[in-house]
C-alpha atoms as a PDB file:
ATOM      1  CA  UNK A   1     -49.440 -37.019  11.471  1.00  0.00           C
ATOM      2  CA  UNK A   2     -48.926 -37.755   8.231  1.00  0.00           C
ATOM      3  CA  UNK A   3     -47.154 -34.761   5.967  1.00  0.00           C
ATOM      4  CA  UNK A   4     -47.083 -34.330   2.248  1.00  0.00           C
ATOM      5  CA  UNK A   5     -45.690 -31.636  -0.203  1.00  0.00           C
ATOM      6  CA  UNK A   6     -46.814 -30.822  -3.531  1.00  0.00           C
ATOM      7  CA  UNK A   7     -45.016 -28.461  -5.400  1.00  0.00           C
ATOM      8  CA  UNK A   8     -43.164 -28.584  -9.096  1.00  0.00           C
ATOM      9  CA  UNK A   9     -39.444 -28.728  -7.620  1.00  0.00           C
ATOM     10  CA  UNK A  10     -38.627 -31.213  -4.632  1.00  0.00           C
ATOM     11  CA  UNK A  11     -41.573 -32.165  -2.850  1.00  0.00           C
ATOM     12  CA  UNK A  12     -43.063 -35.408  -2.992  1.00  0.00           C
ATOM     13  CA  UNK A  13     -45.539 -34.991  -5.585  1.00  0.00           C
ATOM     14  CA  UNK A  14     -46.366 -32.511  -8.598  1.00  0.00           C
ATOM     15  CA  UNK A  15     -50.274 -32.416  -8.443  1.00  0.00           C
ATOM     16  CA  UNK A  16     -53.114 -32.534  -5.019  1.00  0.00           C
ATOM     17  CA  UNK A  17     -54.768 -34.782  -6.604  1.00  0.00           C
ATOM     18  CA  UNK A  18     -51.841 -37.232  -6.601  1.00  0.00           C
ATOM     19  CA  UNK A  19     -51.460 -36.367  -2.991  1.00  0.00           C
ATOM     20  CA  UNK A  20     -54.820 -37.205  -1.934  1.00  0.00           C
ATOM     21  CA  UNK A  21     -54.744 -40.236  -3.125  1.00  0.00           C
ATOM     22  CA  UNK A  22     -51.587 -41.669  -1.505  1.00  0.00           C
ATOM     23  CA  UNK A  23     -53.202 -40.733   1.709  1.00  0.00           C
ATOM     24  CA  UNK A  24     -55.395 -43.797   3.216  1.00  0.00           C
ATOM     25  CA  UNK A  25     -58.466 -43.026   4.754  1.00  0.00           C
ATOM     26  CA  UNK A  26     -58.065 -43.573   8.365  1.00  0.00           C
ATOM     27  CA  UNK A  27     -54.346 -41.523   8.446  1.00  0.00           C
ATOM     28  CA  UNK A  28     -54.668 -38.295  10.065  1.00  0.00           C
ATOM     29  CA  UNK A  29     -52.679 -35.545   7.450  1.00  0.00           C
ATOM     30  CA  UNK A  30     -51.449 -32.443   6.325  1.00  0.00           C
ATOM     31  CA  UNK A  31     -50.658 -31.396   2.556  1.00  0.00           C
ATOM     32  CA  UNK A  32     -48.366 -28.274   1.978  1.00  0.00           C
ATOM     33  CA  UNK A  33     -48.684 -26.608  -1.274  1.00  0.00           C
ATOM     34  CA  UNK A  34     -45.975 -24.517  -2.973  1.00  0.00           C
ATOM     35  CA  UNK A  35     -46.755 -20.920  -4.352  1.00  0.00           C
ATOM     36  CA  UNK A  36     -48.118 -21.935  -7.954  1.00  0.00           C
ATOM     37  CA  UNK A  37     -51.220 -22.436  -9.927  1.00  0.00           C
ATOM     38  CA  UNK A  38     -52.722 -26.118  -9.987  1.00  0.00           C
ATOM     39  CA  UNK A  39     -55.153 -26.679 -12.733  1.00  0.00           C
ATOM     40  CA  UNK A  40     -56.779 -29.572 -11.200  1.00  0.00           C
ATOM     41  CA  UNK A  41     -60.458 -30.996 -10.249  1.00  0.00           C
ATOM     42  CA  UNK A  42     -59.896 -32.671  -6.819  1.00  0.00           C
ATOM     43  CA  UNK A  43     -62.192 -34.866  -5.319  1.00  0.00           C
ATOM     44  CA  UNK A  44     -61.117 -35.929  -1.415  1.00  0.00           C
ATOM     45  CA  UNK A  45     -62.565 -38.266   1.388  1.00  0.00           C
ATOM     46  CA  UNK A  46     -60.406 -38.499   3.786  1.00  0.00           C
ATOM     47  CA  UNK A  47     -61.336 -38.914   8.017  1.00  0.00           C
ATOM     48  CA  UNK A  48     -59.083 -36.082   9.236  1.00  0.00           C
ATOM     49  CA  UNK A  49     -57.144 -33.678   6.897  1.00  0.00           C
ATOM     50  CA  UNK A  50     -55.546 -30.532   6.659  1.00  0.00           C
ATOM     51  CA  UNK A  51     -54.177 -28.449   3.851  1.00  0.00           C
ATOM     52  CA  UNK A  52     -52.252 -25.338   3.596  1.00  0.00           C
ATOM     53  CA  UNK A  53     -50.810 -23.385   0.712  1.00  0.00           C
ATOM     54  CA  UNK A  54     -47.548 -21.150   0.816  1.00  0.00           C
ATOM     55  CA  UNK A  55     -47.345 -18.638  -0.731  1.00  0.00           C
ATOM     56  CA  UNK A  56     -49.909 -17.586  -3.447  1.00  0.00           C
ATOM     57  CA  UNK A  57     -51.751 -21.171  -4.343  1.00  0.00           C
ATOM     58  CA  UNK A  58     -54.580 -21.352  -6.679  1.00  0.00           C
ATOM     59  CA  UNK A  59     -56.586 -24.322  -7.371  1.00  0.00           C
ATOM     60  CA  UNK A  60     -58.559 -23.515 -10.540  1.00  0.00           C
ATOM     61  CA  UNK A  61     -61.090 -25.633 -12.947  1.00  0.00           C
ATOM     62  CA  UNK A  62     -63.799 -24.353 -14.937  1.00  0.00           C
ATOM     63  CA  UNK A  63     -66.635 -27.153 -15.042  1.00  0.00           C
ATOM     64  CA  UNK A  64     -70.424 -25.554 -15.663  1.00  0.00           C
ATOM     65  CA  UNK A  65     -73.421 -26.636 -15.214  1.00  0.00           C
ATOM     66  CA  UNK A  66     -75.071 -26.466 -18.501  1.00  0.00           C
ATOM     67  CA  UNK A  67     -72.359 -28.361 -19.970  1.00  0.00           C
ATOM     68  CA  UNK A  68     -73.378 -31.887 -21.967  1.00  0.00           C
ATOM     69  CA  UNK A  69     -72.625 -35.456 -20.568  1.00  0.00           C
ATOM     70  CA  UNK A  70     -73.450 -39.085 -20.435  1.00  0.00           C
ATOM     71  CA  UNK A  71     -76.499 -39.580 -21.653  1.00  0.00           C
ATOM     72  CA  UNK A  72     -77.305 -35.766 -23.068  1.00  0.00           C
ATOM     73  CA  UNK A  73     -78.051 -35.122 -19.592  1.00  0.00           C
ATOM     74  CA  UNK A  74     -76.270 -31.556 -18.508  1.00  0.00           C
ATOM     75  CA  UNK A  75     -73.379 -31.983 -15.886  1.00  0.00           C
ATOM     76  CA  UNK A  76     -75.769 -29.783 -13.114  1.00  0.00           C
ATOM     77  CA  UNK A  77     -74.820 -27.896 -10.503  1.00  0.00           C
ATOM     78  CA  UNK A  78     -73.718 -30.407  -7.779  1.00  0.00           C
ATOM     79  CA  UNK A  79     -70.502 -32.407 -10.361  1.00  0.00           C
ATOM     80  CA  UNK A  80     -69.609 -28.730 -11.640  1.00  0.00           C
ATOM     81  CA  UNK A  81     -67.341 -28.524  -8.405  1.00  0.00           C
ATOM     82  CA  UNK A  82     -63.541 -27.610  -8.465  1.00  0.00           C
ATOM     83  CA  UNK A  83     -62.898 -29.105  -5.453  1.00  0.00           C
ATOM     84  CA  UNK A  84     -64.976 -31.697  -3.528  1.00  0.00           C
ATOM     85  CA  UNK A  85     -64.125 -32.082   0.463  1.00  0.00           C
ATOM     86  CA  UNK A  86     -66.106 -35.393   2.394  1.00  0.00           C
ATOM     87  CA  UNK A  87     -65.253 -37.373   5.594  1.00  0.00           C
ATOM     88  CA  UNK A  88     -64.786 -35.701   9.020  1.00  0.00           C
ATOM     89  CA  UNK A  89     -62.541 -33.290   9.581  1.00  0.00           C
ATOM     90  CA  UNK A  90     -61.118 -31.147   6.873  1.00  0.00           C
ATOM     91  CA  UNK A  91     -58.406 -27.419   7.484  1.00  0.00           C
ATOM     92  CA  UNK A  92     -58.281 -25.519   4.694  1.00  0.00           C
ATOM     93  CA  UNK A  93     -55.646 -22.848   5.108  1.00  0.00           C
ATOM     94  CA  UNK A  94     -53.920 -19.852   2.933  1.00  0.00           C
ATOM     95  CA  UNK A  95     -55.578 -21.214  -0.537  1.00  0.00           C
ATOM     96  CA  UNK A  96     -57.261 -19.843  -3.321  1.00  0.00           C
ATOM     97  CA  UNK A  97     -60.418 -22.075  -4.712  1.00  0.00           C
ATOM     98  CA  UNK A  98     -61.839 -21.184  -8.015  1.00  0.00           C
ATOM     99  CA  UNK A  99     -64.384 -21.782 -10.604  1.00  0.00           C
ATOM    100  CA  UNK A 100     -63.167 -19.960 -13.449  1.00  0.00           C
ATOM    101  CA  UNK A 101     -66.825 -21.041 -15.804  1.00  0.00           C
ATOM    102  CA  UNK A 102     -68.301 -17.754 -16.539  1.00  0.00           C
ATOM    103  CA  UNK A 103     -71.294 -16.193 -15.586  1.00  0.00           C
ATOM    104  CA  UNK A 104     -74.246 -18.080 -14.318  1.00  0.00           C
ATOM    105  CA  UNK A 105     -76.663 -16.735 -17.504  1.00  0.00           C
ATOM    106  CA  UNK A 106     -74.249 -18.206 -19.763  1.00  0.00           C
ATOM    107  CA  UNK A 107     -72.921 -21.423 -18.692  1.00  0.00           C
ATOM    108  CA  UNK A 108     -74.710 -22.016 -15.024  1.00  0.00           C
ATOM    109  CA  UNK A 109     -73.697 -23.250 -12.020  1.00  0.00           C
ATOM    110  CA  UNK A 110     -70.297 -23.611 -11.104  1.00  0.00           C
ATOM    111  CA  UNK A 111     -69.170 -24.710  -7.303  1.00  0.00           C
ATOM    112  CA  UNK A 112     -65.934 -23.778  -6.546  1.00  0.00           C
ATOM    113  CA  UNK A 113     -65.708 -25.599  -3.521  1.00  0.00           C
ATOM    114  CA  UNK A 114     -68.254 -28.394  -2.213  1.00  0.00           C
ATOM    115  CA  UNK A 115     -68.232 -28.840   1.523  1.00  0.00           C
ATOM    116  CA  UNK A 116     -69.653 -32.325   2.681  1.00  0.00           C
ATOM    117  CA  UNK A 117     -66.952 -32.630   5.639  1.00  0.00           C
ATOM    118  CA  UNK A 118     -68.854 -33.067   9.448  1.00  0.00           C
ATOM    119  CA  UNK A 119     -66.652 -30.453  11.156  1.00  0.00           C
ATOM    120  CA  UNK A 120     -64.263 -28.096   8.986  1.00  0.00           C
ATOM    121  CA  UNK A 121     -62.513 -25.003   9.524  1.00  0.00           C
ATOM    122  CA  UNK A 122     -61.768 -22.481   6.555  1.00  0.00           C
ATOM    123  CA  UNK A 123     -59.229 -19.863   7.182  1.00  0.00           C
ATOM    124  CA  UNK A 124     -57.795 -16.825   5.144  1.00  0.00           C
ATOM    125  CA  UNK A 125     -59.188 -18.830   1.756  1.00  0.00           C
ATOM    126  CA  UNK A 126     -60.129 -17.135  -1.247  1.00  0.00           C
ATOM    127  CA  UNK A 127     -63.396 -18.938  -2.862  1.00  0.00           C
ATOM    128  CA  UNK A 128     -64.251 -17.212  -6.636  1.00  0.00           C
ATOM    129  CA  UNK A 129     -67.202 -18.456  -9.177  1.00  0.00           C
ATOM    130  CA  UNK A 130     -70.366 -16.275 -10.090  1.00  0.00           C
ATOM    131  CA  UNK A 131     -73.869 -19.212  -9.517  1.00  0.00           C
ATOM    132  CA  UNK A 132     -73.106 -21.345  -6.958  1.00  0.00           C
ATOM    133  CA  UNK A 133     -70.052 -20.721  -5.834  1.00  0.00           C
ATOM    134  CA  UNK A 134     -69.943 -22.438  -2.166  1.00  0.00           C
ATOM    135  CA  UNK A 135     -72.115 -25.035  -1.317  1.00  0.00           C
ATOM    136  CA  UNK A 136     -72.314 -26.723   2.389  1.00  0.00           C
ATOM    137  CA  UNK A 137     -73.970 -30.207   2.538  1.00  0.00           C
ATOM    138  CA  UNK A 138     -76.454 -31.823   2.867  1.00  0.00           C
ATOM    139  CA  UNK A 139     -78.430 -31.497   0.292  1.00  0.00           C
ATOM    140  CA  UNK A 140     -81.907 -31.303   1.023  1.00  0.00           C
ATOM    141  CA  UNK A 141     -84.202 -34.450   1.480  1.00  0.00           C
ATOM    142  CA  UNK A 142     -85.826 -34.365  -1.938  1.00  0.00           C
ATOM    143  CA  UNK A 143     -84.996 -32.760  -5.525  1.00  0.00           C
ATOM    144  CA  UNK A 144     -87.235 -30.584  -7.300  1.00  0.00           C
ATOM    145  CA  UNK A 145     -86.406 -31.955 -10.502  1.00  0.00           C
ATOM    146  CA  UNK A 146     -85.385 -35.106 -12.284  1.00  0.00           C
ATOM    147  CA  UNK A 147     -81.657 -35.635 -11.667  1.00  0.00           C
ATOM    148  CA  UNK A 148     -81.604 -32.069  -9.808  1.00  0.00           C
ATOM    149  CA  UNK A 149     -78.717 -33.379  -6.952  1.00  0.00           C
ATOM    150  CA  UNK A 150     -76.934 -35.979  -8.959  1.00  0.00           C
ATOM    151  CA  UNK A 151     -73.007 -36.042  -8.326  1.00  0.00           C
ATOM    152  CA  UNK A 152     -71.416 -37.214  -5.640  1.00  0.00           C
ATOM    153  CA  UNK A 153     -73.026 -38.600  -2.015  1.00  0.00           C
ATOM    154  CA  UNK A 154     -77.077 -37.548  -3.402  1.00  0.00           C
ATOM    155  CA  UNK A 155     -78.075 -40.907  -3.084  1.00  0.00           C
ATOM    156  CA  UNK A 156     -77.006 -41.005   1.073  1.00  0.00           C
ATOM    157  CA  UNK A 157     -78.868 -39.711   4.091  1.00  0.00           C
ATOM    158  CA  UNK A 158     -78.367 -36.266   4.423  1.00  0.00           C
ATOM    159  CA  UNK A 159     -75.953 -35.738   7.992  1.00  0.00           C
ATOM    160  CA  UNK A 160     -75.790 -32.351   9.935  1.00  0.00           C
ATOM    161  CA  UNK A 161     -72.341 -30.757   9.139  1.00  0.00           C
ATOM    162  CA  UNK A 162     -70.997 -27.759  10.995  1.00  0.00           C
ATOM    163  CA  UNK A 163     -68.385 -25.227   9.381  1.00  0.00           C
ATOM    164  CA  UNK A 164     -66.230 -21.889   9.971  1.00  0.00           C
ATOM    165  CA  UNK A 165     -65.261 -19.399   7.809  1.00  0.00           C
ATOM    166  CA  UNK A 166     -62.548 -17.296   9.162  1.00  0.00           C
ATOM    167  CA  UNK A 167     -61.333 -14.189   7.295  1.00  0.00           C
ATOM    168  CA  UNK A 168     -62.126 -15.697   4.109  1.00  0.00           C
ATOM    169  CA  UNK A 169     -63.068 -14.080   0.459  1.00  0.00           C
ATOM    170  CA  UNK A 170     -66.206 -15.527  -0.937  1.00  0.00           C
ATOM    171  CA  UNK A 171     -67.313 -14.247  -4.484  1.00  0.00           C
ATOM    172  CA  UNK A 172     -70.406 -14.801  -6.595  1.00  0.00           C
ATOM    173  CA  UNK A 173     -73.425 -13.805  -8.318  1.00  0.00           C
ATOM    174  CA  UNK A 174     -76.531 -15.946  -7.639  1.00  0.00           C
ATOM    175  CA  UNK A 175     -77.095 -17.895  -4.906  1.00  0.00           C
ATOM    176  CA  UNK A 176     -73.175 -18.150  -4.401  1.00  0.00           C
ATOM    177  CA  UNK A 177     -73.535 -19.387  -0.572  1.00  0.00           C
ATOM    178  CA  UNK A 178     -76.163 -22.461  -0.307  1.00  0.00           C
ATOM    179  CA  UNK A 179     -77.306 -25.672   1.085  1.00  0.00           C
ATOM    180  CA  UNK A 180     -78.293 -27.023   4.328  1.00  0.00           C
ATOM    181  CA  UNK A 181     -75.104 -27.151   6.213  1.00  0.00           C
ATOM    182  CA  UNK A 182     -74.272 -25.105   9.318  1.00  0.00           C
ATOM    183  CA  UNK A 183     -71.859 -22.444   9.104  1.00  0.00           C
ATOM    184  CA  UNK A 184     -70.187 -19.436  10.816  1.00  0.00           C
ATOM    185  CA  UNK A 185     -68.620 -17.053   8.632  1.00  0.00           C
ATOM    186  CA  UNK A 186     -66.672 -14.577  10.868  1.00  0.00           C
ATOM    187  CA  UNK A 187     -64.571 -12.208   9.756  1.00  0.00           C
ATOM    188  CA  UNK A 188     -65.460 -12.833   6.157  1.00  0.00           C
ATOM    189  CA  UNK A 189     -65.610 -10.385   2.686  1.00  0.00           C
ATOM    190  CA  UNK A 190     -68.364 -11.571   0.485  1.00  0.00           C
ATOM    191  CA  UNK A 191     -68.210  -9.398  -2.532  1.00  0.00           C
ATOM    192  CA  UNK A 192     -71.236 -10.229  -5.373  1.00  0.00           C
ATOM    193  CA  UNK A 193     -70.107  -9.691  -9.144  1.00  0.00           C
ATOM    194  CA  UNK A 194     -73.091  -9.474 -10.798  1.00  0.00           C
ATOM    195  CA  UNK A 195     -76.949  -9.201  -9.865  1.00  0.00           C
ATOM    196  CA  UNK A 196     -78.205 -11.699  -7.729  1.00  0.00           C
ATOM    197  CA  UNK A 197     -78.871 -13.380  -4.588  1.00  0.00           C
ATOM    198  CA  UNK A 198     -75.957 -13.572  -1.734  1.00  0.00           C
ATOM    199  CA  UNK A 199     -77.234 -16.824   0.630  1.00  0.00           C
ATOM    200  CA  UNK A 200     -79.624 -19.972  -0.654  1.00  0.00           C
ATOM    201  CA  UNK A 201     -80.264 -21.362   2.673  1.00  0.00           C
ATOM    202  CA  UNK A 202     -81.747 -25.282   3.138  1.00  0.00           C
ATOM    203  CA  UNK A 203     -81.257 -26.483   6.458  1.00  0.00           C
ATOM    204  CA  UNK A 204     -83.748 -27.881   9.055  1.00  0.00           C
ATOM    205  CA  UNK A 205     -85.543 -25.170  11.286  1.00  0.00           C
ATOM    206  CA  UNK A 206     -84.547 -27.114  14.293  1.00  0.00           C
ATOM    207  CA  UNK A 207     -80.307 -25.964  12.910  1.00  0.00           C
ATOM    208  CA  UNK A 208     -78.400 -23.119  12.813  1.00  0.00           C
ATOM    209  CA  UNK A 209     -78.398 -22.210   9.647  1.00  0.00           C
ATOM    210  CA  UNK A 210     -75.699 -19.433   8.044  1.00  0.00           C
ATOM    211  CA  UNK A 211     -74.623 -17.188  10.467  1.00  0.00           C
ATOM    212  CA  UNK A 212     -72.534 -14.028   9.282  1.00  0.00           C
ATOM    213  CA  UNK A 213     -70.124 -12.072  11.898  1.00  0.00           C
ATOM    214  CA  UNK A 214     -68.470  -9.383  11.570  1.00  0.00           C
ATOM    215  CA  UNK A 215     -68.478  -9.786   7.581  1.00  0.00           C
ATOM    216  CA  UNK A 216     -68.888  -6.683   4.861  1.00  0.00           C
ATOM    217  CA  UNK A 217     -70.960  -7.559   2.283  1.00  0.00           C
ATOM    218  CA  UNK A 218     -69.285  -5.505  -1.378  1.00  0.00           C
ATOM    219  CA  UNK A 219     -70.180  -5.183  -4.844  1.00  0.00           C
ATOM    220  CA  UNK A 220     -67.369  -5.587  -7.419  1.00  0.00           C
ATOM    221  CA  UNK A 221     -69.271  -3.552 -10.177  1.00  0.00           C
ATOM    222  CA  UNK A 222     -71.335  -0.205 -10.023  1.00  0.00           C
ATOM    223  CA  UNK A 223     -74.913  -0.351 -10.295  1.00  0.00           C
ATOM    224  CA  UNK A 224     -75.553  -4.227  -9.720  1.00  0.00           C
ATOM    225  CA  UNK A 225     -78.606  -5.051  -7.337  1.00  0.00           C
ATOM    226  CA  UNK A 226     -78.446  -8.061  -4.909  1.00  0.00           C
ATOM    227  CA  UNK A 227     -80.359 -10.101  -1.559  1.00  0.00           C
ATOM    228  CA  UNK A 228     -78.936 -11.292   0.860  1.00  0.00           C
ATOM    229  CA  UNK A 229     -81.208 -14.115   1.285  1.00  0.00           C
ATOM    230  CA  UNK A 230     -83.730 -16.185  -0.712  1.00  0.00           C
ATOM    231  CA  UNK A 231     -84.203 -19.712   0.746  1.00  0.00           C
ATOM    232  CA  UNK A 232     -83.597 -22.997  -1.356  1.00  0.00           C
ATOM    233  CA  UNK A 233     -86.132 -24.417   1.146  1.00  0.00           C
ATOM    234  CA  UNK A 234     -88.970 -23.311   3.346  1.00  0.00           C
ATOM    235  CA  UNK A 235     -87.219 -23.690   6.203  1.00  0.00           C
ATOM    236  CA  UNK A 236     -83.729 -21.948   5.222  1.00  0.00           C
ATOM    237  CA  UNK A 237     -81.960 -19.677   7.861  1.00  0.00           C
ATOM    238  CA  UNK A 238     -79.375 -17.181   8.182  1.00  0.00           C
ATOM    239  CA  UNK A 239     -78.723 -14.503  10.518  1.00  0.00           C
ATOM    240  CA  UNK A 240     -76.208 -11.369  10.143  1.00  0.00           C
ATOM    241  CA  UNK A 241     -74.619  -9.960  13.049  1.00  0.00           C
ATOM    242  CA  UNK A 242     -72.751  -6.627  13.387  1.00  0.00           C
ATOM    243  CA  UNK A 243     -71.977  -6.681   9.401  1.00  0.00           C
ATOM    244  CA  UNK A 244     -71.734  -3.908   6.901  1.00  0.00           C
ATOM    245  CA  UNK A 245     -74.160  -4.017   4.331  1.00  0.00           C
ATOM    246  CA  UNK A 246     -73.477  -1.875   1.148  1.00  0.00           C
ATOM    247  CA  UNK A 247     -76.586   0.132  -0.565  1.00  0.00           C
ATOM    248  CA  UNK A 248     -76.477  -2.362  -3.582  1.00  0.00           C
ATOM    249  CA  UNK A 249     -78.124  -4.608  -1.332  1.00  0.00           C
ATOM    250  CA  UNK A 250     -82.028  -4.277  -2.181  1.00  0.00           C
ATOM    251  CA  UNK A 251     -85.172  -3.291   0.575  1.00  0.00           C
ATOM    252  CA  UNK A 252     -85.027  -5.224   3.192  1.00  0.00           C
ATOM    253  CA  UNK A 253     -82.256  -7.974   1.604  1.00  0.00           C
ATOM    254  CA  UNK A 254     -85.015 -10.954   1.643  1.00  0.00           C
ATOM    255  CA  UNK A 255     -86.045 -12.584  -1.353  1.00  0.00           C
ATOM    256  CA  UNK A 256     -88.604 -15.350  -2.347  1.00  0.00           C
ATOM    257  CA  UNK A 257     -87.670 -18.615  -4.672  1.00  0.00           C
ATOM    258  CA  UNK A 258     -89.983 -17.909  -7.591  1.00  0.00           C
ATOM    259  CA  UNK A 259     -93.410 -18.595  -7.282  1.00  0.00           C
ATOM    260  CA  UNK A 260     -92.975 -19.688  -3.526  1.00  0.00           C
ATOM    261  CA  UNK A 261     -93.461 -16.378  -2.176  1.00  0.00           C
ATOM    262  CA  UNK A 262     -95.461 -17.891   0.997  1.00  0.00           C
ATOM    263  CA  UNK A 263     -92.259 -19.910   2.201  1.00  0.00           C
ATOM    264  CA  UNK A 264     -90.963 -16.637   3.232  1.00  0.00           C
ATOM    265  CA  UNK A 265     -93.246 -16.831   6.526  1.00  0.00           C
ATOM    266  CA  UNK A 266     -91.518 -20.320   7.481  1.00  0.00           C
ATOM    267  CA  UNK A 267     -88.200 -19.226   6.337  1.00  0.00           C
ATOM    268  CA  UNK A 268     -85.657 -17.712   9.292  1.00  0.00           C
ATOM    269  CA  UNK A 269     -84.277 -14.005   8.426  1.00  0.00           C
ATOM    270  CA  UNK A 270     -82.213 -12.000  11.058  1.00  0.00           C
ATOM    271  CA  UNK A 271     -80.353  -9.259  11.352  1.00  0.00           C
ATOM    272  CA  UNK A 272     -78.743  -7.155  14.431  1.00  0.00           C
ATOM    273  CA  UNK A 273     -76.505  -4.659  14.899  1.00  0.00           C
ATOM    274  CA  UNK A 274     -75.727  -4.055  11.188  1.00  0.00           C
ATOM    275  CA  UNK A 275     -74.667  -1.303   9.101  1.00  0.00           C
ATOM    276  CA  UNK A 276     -76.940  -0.629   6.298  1.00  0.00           C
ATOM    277  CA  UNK A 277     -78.500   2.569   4.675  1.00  0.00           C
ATOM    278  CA  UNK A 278     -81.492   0.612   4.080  1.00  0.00           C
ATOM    279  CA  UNK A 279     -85.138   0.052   5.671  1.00  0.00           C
ATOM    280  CA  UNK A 280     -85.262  -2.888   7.315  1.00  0.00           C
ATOM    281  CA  UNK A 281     -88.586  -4.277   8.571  1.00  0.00           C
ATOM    282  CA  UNK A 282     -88.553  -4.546  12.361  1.00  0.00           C
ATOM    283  CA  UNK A 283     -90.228  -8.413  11.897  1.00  0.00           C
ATOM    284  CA  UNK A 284     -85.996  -9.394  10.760  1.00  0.00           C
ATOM    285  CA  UNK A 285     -84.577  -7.391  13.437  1.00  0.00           C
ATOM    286  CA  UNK A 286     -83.707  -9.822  15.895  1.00  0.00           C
ATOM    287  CA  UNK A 287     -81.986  -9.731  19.276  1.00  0.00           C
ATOM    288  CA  UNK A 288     -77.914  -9.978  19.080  1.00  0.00           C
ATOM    289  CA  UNK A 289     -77.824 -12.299  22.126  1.00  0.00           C
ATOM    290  CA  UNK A 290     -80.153 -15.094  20.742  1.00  0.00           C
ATOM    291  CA  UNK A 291     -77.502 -14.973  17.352  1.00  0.00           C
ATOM    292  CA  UNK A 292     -74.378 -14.807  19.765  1.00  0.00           C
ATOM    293  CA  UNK A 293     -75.780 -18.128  20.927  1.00  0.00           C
ATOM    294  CA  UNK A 294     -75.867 -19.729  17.857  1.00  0.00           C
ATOM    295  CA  UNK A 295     -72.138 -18.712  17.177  1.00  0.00           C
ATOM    296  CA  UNK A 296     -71.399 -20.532  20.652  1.00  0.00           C
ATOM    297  CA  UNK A 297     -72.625 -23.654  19.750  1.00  0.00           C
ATOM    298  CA  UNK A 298     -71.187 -23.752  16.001  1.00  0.00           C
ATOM    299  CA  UNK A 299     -67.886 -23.260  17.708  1.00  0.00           C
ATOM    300  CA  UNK A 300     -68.569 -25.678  20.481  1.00  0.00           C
ATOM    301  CA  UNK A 301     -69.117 -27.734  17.651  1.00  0.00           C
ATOM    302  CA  UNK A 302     -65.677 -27.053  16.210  1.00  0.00           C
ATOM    303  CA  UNK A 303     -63.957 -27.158  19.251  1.00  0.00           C
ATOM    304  CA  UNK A 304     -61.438 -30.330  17.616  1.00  0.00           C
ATOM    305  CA  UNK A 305     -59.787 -27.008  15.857  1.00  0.00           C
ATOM    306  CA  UNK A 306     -60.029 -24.270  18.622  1.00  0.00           C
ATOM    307  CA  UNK A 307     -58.657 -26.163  21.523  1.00  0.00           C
END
């Protein structure tokens, strides 16, 4: 394996960005980041990498959505990203990933980290933005409005990719966890900072979905109201096993897209063995074995990392 440094003393380069791109596609490698602060946009496609900070490292941009471009057309959601993962295996490992925009109402969407990878594993990483903050390809099959996916890979078929979040920090406002990937968050603190929607599901009802285990679900501020689910398409899924669920979360934590309330009854909504102080409808309450099964095959899935 191939091993970098990046660092502003001795290592072999000053900025990720510069790393990435001495790394050829096909050469399986690791980048090491020193403790520091790397104000950088980085955009990767590499077959099989890994990276690890030590030390605090943040990797910080502040891209929006509403923001002007080519053409008077807005930058959007999906080229707002600080950091942009493809090819097919990706670590990510002691890092802090951030979208440093603003709030959503102001300035839009802003990815902090966008996840087109086929297998990745996210450990102990900090992910911060308010709209948008995580998204997991692929996009769905057809945009609602002119120009709605363009950045980066919209114009491919959309592939099945499979990820896990392991003791990670994931922070946001509206719809701060989306797309159609599937993905395992285990161990995981997703904290909302503002009013909104936690999860913005896509993905295929014959997938997984998101699946949250053994995750507690915060608010930063007093008195904000959030869901934990509205789906980005009728066929969105997520499921939330033995998680704690604090009061700010609203009713029953399901949520239309406006004006499609009737794709709730093709959208997928579970939840078992949770901790919440609110009502749940008995129609979400869904058996913990037929979720546990789901988690077996995401990590069968990921078994390249677990072995």
């Amino acid at each position: 394996m191939l091993t970098i440094t990046v660092g502003r003393t001795d290592e072999d380069y000053t900025t990720i960005q510069e790393a990435l791109n001495a790394i050829p596609y096909n050469t399986e490698a690791e980048i090491i980041i020193s403790e520091g602060i790397y104000r950088e946009k980085l955009f990767s496609d590499k077959k099989s990498l890994s990276i690890r900070g030590e030390g605090n490292v943040t990797i910080s941009w502040n891209d929006f959505g509403y923001d002007i471009l080519d053409r008077n057309r807005k930058r959007g959601t999906f080229r707002s990203y600080t950091a942009f993962f493809s090819g097919e295996y990706l670590k990510l490992e002691n890092l802090t990933i951030e979208n440093t925009a603003g709030e959503g109402s102001k300035v839009g969407q802003g990815i902090a980290l966008y996840l087109d990878t086929e297998k990745s594993l996210i450990k102990n990483v900090r992910l911060s933005g308010h709209q948008d903050t995580l998204f997991l390809s692929p996009l769905p099959d057809e945009e609602r409005e002119k120009y709605g996916f363009y950045g980066p890979r919209y114009l491919l078929p959309r592939k099945r990719t499979t990820s896990l979040f392991k003791s990670c920090s994931i922070e946001g406002s509206i719809d701060f966890i989306f797309g159609g990937g599937d993905a395992l968050f285990d161990g995981c603190r997703i904290i909302c900072n503002d009013n909104g929607y936690v999860t913005a599901p896509s993905g295929r009802k014959e997938w997984i979905g998101f699946i949250f285990n053994n995750c507690t679900f915060e608010s930063a501020l007093d008195g904000i109201t959030s869901y934990l689910m509205r789906p980005w398409r009728k066929e969105g899924k997520a499921s939330f096993l033995s998680c704690d669920i604090g009061s700010f979360i609203t009713g029953s934590g399901l949520s239309a897209w406006p004006g499609l309330d009737s794709e709730l009854d093709q959208c997928t909504y579970r939840l078992s063995c949770c901790n919440t102080v609110n009502q749940i409808d008995s129609s979400y309450i869904a058996d913990e074995s037929s979720i546990r099964k789901d988690i077996s095959y995401i990590l069968n899935e990921l078994k390249y990392f677990l072995s």
